[in-house]
Protein backbone atom coordinates (compact mmCIF):
# COMPACT_ATOMS: atom_id res chain seq x y z
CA UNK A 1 2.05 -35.58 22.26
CA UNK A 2 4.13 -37.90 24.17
CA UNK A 3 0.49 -38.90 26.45
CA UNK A 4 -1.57 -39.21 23.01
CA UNK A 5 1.08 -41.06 21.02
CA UNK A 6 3.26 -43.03 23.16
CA UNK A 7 3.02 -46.76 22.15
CA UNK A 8 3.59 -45.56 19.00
CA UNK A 9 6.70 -43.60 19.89
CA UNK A 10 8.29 -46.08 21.50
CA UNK A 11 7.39 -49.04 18.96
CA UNK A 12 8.88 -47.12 16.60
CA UNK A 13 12.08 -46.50 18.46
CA UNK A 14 12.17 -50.37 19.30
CA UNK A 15 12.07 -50.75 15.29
CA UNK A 16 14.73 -47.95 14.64
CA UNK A 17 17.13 -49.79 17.14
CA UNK A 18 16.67 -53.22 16.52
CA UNK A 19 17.04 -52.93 12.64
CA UNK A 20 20.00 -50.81 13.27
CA UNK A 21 21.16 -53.47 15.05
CA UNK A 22 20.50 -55.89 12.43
CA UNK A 23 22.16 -53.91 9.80
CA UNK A 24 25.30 -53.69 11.72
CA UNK A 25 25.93 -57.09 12.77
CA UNK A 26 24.49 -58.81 9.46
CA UNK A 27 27.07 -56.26 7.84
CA UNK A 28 30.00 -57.52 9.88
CA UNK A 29 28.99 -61.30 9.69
CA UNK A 30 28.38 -60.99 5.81
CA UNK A 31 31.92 -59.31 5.49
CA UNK A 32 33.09 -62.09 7.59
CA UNK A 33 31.64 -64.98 5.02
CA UNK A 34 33.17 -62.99 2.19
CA UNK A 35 36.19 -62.84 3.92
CA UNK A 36 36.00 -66.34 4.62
CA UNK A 37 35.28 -66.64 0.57
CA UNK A 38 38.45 -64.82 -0.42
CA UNK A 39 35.69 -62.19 -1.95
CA UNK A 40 36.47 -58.56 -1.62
CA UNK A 41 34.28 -57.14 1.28
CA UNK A 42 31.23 -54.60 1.33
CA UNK A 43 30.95 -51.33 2.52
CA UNK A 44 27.40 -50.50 4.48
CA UNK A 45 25.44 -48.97 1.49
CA UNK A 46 26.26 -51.86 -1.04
CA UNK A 47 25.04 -54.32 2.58
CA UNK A 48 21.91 -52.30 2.37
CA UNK A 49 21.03 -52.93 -1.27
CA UNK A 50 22.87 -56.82 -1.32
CA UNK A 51 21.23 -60.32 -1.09
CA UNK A 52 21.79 -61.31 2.69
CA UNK A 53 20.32 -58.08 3.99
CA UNK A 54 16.96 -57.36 1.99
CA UNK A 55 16.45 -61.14 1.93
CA UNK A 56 16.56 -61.43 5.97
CA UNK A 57 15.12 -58.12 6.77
CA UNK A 58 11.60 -58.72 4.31
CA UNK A 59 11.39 -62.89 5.07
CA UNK A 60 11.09 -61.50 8.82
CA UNK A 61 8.49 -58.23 7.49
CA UNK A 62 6.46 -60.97 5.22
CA UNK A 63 5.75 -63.27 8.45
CA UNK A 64 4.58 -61.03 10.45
CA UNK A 65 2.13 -59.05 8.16
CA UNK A 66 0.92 -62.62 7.34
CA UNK A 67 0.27 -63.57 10.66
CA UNK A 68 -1.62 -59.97 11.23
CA UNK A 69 -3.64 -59.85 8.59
CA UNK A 70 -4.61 -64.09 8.98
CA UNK A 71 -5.35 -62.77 12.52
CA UNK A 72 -8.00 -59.94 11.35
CA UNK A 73 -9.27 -62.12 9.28
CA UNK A 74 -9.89 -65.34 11.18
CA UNK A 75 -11.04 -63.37 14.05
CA UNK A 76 -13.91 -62.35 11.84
CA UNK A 77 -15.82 -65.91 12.16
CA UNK A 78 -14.09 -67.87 14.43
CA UNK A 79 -14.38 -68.09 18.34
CA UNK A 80 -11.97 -69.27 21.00
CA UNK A 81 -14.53 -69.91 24.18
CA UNK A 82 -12.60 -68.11 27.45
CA UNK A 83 -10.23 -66.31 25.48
CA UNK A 84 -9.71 -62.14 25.80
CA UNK A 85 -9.09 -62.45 21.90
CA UNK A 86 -12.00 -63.71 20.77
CA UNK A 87 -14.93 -62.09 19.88
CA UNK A 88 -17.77 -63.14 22.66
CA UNK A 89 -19.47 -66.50 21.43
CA UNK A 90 -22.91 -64.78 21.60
CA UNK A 91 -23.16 -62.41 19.29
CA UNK A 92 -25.88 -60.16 21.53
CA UNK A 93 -22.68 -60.09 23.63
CA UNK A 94 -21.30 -57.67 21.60
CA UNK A 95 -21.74 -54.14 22.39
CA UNK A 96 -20.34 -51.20 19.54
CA UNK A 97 -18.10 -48.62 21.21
CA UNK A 98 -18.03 -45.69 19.22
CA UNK A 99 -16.37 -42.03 21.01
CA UNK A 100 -17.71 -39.03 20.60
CA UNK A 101 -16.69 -37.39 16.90
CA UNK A 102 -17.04 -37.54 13.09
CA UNK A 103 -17.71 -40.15 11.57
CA UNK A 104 -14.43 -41.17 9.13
CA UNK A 105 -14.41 -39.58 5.79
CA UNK A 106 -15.47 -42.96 3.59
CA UNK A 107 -18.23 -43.59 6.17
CA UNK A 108 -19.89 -40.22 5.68
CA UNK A 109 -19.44 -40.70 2.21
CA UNK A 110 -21.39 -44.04 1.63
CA UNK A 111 -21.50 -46.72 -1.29
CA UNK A 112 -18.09 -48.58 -2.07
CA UNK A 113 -15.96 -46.59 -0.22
CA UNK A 114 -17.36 -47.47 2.81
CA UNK A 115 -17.50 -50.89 1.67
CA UNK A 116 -13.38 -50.63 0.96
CA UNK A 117 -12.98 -48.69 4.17
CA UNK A 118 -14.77 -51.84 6.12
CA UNK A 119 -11.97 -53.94 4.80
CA UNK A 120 -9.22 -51.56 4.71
CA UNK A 121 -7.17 -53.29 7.73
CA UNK A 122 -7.26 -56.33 5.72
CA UNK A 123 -6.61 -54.97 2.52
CA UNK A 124 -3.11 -52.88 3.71
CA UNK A 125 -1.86 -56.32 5.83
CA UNK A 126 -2.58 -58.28 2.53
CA UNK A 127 -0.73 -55.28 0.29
CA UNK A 128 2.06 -55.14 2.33
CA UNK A 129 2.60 -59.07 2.87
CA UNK A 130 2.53 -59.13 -1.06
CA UNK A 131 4.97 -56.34 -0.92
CA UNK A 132 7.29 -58.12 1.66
CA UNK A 133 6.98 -61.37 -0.13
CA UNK A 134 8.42 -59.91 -3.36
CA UNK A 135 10.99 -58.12 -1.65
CA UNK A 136 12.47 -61.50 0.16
CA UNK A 137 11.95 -63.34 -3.20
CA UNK A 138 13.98 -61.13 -4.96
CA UNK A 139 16.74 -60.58 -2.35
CA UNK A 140 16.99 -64.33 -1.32
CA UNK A 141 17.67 -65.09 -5.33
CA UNK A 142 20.24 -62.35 -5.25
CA UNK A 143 22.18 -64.08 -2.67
CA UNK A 144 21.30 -67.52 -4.19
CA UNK A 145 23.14 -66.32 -7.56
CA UNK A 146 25.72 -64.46 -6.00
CA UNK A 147 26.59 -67.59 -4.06
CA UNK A 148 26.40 -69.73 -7.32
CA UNK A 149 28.71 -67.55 -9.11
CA UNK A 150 30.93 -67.19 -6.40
CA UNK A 151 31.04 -71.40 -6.67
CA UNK A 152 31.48 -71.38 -10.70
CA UNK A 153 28.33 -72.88 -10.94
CA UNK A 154 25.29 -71.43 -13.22
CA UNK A 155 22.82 -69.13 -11.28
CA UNK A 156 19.22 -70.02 -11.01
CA UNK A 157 16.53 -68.03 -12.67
CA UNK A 158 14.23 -65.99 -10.38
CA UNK A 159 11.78 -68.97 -11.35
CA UNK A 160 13.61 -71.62 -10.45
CA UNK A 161 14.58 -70.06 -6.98
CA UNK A 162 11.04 -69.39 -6.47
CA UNK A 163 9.95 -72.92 -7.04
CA UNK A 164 13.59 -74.07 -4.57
CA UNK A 165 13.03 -75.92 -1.34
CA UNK A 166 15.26 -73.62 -0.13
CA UNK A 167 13.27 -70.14 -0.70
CA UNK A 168 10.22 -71.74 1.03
CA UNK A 169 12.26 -72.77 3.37
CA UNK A 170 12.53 -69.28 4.22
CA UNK A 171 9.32 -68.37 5.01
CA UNK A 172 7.92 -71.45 5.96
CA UNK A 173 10.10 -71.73 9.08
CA UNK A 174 8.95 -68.16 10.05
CA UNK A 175 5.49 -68.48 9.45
CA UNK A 176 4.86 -71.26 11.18
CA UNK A 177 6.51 -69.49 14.42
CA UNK A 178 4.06 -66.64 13.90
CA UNK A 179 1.09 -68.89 14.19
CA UNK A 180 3.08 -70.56 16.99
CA UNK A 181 2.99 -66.91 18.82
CA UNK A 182 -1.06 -66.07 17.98
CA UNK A 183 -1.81 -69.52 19.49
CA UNK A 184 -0.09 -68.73 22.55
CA UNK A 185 -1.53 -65.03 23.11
CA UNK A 186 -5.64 -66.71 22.43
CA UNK A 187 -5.20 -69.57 24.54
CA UNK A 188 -2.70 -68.21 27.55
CA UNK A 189 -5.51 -65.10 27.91
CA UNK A 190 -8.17 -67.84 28.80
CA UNK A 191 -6.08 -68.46 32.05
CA UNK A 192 -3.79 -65.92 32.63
CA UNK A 193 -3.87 -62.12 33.40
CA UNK A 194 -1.40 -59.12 33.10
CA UNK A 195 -3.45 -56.06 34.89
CA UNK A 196 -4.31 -53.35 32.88
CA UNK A 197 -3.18 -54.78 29.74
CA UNK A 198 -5.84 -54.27 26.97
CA UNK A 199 -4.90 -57.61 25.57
CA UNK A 200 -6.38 -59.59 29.22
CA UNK A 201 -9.63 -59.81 30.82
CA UNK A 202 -9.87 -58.34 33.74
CA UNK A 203 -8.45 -60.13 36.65
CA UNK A 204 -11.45 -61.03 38.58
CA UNK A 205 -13.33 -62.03 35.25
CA UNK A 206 -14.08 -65.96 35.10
CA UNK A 207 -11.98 -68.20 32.17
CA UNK A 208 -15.17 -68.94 30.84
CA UNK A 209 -15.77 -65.12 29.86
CA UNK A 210 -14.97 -64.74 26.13
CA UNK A 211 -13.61 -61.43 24.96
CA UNK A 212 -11.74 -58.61 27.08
């Protein structure tokens, strides 16, 4: 299991301990601001379910199935000559690897659900972006009329917030540092190598060589 499944494994357990991390010290420093506030405090399962954690944790989730999914997507059509993440620029270049098995389930079974399984990738990044996006809308108003209460002032609708400088602020200033990170993988895997790494050309293989 561990041979079959282990970048899996341990992604996950990366997850589990960073967010565990999150929720801990976002608890204390939000405690802290309330304190701060002269607002009574929170205990961990009303953190979980406030304003300051689901807005953080999903702004973070939303970027990064953005930048995924862009990245299936735009790798569809467009090249990057020399890079191991392109597709080659030729497309007789391209050679179909395809192990030894069955075939999935929708491709045996033909018509549209083939046609839904040949987008699938794209269709989950794009369902759970949507989901994400939702999620830090409605947890960054929470904490946006929490705050405004908390200040005697009257709390925005969950319009209003949407259409703030502030929520786009948000996810603006982590989406553009996703981007920031794809740009750096294509181009840095025209010149560079890291041996055995599925995401570099092999180390003798010329810059020019497009494609892993």
């Amino acid at each position: 299991m561990w041979k079959r499944n282990s970048l899996s494994i341990v992604l996950f357990l990366l997850l589990a301990c960073f967010l565990a991390g999150q929720v801990w010290t976002g608890f204390l420093a939000h405690n802290q601001e309330l304190a701060d506030a002269h607002r009574a405090g929170l205990d961990l399962w009303g953190y979980l379910r406030s304003g300051h954690f689901v807005s953080a944790t999903f702004e973070n989730w939303e970027s990064e199935f953005l930048q995924m999914g862009m990245y299936v997507l735009l790798t569809v059509t467009l090249r990057q000559k020399g890079s191991a993440e392109s597709r080659p620029i030729d497309p007789e270049e391209e050679q179909e690897r395809i192990a030894p098995g069955p075939a999935p389930w929708a491709v045996r079974r033909g018509g549209v659900w083939t046609s839904l399984y040949g987008h699938s990738l794209a269709i989950a990044f794009t369902a759970l972006f949507l989901m994400s996006f939702c999620l830090h809308l409605a947890g960054s108003w929470r904490a946006e009329v929490e705050q405004q209460v908390a200040r005697g002032r009257v709390p925005p609708t969950w319009w209003e917030h949407l259409c703030s400088s502030s929520f786009w602020f948000e996810s603006f200033q982590n989406w553009q540092s996703e981007f920031l990170a794809v740009l750096a993988l294509v181009i840095l895997t025209i010149f560079l190598r890291q041996k055995d790494s599925p995401q570099s050309k092999p180390m003798a293989a010329p810059h020019s060589q497009t494609g892993d």
